[in-house]
N, C-alpha and C. Protein backbone atom coordinates (compact mmCIF):
# COMPACT_ATOMS: atom_id res chain seq x y z
N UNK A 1 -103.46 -99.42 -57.93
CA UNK A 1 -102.59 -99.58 -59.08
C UNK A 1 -101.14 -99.59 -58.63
N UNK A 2 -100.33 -100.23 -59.31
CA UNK A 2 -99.19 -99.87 -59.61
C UNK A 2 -98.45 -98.79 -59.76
N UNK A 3 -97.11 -98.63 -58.87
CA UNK A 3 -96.22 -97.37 -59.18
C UNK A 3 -95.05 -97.01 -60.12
N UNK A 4 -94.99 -98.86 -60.06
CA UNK A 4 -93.64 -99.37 -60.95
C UNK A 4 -93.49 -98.60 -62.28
N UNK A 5 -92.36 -98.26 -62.89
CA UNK A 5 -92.53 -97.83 -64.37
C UNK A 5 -92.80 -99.13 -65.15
N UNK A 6 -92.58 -99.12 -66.61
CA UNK A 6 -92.63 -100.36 -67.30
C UNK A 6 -90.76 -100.86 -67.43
N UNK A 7 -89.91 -100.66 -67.62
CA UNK A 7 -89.35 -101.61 -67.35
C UNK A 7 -88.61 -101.69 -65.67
N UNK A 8 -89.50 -101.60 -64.93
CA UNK A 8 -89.23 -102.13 -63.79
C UNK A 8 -90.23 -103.04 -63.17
N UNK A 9 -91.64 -102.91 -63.76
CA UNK A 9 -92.50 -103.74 -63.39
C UNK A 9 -92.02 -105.29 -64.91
N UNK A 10 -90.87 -105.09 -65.86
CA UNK A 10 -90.80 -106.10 -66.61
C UNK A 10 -89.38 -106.61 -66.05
N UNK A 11 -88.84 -106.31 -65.13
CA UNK A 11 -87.73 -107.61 -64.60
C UNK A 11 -88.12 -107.78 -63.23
N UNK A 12 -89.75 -107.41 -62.47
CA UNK A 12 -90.45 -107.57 -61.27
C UNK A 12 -90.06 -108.88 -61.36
N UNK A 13 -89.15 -110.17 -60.84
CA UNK A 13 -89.53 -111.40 -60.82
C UNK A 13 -90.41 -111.65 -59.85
N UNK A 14 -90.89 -111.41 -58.83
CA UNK A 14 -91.79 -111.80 -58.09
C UNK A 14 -93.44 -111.62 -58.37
N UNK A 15 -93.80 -110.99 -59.90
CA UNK A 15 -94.97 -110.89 -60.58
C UNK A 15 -95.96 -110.27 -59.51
N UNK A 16 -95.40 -108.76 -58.83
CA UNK A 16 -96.26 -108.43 -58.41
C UNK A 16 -97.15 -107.10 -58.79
N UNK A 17 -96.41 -106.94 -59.58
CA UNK A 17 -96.48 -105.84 -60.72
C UNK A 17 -96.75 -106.10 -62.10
N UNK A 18 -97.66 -106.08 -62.77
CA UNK A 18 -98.41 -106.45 -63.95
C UNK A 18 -98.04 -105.38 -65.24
N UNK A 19 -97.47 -105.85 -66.16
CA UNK A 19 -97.15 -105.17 -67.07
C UNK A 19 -98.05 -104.93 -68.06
N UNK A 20 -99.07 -105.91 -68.14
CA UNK A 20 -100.32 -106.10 -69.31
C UNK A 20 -101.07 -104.80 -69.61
N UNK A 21 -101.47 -104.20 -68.34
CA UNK A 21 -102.20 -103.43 -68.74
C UNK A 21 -101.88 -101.67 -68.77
N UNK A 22 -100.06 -102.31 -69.16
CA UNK A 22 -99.72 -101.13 -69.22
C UNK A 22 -99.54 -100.91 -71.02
N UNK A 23 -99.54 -102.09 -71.46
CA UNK A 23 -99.05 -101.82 -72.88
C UNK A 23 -100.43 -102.34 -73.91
N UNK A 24 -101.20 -102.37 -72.94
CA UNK A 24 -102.61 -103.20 -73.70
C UNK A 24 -103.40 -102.39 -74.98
N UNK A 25 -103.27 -100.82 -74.74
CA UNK A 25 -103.25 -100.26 -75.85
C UNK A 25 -102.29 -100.65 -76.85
N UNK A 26 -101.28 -100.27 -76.93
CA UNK A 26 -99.99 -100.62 -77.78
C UNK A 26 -100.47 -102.04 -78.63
N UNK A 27 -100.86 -103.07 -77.78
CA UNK A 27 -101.09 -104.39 -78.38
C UNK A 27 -102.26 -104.24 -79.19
N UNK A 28 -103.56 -103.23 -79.01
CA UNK A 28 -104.40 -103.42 -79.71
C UNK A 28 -104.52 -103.18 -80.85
N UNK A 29 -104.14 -101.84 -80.84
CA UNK A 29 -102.94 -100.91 -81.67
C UNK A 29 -102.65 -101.96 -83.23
N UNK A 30 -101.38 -103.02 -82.23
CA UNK A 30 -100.98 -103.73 -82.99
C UNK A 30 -101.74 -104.99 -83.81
N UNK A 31 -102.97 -104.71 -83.12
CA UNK A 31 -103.60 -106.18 -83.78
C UNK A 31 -104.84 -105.71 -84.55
N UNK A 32 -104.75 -104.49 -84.43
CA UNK A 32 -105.38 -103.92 -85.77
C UNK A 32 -104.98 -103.52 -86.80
N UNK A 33 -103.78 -103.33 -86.31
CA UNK A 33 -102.82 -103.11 -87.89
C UNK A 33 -102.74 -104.29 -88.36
N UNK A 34 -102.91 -105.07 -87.60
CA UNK A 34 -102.19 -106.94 -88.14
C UNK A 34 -103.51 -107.19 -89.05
N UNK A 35 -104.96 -106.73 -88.25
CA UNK A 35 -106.08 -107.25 -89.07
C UNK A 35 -106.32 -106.44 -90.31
N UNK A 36 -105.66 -105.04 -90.43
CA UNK A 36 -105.29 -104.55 -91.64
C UNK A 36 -104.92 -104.91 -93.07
N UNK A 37 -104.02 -105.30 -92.33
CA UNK A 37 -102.67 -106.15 -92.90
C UNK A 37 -103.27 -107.45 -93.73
N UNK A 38 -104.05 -108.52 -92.96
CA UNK A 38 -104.25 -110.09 -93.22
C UNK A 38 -105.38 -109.63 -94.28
N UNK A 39 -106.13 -108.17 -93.88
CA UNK A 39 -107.55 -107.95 -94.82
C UNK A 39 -107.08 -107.79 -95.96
N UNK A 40 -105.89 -106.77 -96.50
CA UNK A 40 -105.79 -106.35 -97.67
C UNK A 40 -104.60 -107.80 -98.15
N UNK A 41 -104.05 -108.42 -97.69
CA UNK A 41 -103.78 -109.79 -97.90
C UNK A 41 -104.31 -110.96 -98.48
N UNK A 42 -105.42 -110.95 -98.19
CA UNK A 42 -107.11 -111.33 -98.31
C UNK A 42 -107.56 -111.15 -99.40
N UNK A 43 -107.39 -109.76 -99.60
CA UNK A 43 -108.13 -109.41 -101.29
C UNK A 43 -107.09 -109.52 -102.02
N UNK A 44 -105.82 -109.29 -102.27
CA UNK A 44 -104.73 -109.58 -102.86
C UNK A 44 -104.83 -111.07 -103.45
N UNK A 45 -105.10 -111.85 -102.77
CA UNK A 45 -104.81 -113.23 -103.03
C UNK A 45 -106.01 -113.74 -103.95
N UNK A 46 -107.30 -113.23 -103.26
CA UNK A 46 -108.43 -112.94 -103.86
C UNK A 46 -108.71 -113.27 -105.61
N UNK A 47 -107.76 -111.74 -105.51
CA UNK A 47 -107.53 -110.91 -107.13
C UNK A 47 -106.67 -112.01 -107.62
N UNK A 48 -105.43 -112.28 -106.78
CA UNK A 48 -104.78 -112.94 -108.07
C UNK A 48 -104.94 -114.25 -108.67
N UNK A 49 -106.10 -115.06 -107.43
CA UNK A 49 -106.40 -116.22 -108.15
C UNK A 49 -107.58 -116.33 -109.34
N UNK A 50 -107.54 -115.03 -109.01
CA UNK A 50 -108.61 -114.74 -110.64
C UNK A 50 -107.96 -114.69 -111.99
N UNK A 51 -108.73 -115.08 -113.00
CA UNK A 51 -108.41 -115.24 -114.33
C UNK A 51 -108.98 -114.02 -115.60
N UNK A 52 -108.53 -113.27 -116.13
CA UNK A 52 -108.79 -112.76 -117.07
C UNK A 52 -109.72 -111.44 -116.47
N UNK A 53 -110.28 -110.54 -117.77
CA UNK A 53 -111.09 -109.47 -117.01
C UNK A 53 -112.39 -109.77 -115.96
N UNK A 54 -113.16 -110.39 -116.57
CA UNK A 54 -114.44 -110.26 -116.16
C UNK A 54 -113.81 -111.50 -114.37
N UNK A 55 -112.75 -112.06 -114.42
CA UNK A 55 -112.82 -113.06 -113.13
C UNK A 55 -111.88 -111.69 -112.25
N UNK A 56 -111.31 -111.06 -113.04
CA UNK A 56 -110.86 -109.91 -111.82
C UNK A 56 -111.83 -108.76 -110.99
N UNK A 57 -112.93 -108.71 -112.59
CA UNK A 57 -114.05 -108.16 -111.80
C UNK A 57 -114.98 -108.66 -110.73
N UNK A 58 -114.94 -110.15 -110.89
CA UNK A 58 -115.79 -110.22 -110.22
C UNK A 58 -115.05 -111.29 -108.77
N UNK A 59 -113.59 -111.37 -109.25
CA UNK A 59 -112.79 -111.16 -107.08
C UNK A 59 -113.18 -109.81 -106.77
N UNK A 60 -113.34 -109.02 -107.26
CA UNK A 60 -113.07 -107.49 -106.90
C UNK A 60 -114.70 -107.71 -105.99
N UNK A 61 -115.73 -107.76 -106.83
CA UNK A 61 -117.15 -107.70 -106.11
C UNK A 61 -117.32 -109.15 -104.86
N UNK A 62 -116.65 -109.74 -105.26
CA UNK A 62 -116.42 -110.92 -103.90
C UNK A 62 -115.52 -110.46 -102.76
N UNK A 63 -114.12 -109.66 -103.41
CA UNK A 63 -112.90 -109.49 -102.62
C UNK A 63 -113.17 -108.80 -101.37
N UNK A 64 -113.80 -107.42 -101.40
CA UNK A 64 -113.92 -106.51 -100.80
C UNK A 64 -114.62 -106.60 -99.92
N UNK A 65 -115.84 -107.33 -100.23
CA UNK A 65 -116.81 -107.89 -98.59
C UNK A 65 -116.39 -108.41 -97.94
N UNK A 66 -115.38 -108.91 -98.89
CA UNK A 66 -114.64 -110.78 -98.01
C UNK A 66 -113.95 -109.96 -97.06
N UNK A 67 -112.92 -108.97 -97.25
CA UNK A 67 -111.80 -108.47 -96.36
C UNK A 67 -112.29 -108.01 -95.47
N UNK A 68 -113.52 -107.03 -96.11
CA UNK A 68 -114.09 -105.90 -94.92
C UNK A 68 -114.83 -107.01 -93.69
N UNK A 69 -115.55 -108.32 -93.99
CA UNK A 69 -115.29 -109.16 -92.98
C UNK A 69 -114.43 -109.81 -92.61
N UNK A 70 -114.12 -110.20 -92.75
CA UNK A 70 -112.46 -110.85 -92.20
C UNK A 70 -112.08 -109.58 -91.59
N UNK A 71 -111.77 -108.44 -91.73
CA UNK A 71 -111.04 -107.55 -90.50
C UNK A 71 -112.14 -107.19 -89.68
N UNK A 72 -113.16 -107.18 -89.79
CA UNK A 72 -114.29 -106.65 -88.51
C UNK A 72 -114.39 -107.99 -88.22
N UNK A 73 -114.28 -109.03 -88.71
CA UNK A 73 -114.79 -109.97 -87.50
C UNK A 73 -113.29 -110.23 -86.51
N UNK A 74 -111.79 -110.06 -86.82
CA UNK A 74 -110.47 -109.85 -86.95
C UNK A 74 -110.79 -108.92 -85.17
N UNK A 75 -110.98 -107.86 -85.68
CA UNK A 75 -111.43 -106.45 -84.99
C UNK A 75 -112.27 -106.48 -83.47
N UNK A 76 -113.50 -107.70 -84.07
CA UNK A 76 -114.31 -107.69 -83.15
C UNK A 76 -113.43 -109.13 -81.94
N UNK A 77 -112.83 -109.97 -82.69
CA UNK A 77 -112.47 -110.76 -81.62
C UNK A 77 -111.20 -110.65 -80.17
N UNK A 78 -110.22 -109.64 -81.18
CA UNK A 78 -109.39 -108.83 -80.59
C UNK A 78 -109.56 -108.21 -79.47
N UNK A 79 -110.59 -107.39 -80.62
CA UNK A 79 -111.36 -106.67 -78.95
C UNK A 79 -112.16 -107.18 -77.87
N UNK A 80 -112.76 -108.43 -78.04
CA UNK A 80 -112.97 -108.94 -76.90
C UNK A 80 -112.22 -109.61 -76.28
N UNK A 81 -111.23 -110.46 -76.82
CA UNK A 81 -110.11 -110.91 -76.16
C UNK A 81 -109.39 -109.74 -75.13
N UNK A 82 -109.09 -108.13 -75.45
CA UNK A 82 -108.43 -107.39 -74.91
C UNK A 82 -109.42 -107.00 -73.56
N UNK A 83 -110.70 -106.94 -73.41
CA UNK A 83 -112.07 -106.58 -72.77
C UNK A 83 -111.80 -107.79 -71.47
N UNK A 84 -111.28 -108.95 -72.11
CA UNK A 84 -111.65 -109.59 -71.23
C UNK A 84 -110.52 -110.03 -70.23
N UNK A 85 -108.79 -109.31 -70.75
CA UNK A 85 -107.98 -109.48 -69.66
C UNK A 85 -107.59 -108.34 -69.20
N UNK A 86 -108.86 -106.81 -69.58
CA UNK A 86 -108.49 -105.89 -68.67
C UNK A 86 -109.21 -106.47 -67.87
N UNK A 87 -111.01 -106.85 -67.62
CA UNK A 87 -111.44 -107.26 -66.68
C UNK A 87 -111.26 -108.14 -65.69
N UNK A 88 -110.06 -108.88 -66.18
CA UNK A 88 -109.41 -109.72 -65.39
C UNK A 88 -108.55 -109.30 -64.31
N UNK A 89 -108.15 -108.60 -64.82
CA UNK A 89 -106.73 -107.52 -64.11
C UNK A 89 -107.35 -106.43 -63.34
N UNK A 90 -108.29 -105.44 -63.63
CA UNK A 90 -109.57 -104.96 -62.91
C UNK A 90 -109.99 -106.02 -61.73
N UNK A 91 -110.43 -106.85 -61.61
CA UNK A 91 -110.69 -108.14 -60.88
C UNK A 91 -109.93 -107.98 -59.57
N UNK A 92 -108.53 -108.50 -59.82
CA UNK A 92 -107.28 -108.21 -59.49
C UNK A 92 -107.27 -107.14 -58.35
N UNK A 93 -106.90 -105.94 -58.66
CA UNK A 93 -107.29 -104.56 -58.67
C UNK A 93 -108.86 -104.37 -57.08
N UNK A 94 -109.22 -104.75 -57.93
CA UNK A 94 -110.96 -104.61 -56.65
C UNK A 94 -110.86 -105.35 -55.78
N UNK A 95 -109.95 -106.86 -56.01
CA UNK A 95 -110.12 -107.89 -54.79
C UNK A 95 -108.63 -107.50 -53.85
N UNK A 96 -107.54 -106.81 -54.25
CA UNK A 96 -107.09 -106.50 -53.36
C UNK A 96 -107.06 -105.27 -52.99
N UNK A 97 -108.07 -104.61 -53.13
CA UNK A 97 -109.06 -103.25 -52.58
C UNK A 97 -109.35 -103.76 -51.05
N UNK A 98 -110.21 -105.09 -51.60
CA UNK A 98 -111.34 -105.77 -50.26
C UNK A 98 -110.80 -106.06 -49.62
N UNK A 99 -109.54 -107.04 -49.70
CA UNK A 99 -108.75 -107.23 -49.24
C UNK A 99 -108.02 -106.34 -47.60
N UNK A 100 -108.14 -105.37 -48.54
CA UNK A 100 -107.20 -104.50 -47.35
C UNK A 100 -108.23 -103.68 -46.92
N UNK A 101 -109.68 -103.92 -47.27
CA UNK A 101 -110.82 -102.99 -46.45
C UNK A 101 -110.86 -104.28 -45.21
N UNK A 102 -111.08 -105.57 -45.24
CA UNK A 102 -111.50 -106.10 -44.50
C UNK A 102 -110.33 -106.34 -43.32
N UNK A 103 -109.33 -106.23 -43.40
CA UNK A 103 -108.18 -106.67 -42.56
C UNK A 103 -108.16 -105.78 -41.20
N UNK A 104 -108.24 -106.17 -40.20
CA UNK A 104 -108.74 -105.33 -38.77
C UNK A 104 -107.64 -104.39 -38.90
N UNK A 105 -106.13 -104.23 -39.43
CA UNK A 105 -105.27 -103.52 -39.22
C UNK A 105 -105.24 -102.49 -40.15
N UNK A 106 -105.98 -102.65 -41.42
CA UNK A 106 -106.28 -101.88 -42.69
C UNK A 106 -104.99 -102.51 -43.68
N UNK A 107 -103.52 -102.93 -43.23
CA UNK A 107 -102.74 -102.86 -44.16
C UNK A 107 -102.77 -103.88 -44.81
N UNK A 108 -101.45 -103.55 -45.86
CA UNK A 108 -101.68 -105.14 -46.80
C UNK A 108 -101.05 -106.35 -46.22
N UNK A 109 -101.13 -107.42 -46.28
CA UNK A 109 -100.49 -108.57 -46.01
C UNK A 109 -99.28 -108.97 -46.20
N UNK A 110 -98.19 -109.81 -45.21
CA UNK A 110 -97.18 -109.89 -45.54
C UNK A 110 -96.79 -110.95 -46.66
């Protein structure tokens, strides 16, 4: 891993220091609040294109499944999107492990 803090691995110009998976919580964080956000957005809009009592009742019995999918499926893609550029960066990480196991001198490369 990395020793850099975060804003020193964020003006690294030579990108040898990875900032991603320092703030990758923070981002997920954020994109669950966002799928929060778009869900109850969702039923809002829902409700108001309804007409009169019985059409508010029945966005309400449509609304609520609708959101609660829309943010778990929101939820679920996020999270694999996030799964799949820690494993990337992990990747990263292990191959310049091998890297410096296989090198007759042990160190890293210039």
């Amino acid at each position: 891993m990395n020793n850099k803090g975060l804003v020193a691995s964020l003006f690294d110009l030579s990108f040898t220091h990875f900032i991603t998976p320092k703030i990758q919580k923070f981002l997920y964080a954020l994109l669950l609040l966002g799928s929060g956000v778009g869900a109850v957005l969702l039923l809002f809009t829902i409700i108001g294109m309804a007409g009169g009592f019985f059409g508010k009742v029945g966005a309400l019995l449509v609304g609520v499944p609708a959101a609660g999918a829309f943010f778990l499926l929101l939820a679920m893609w996020f999270r694999v999107t996030m799964e799949i550029l820690i494993v990337a960066f992990r990747a990263v990480d292990y191959l310049r492990e091998i890297a410096t196991s296989v090198r007759p001198d042990g160190g890293p490369s210039a």
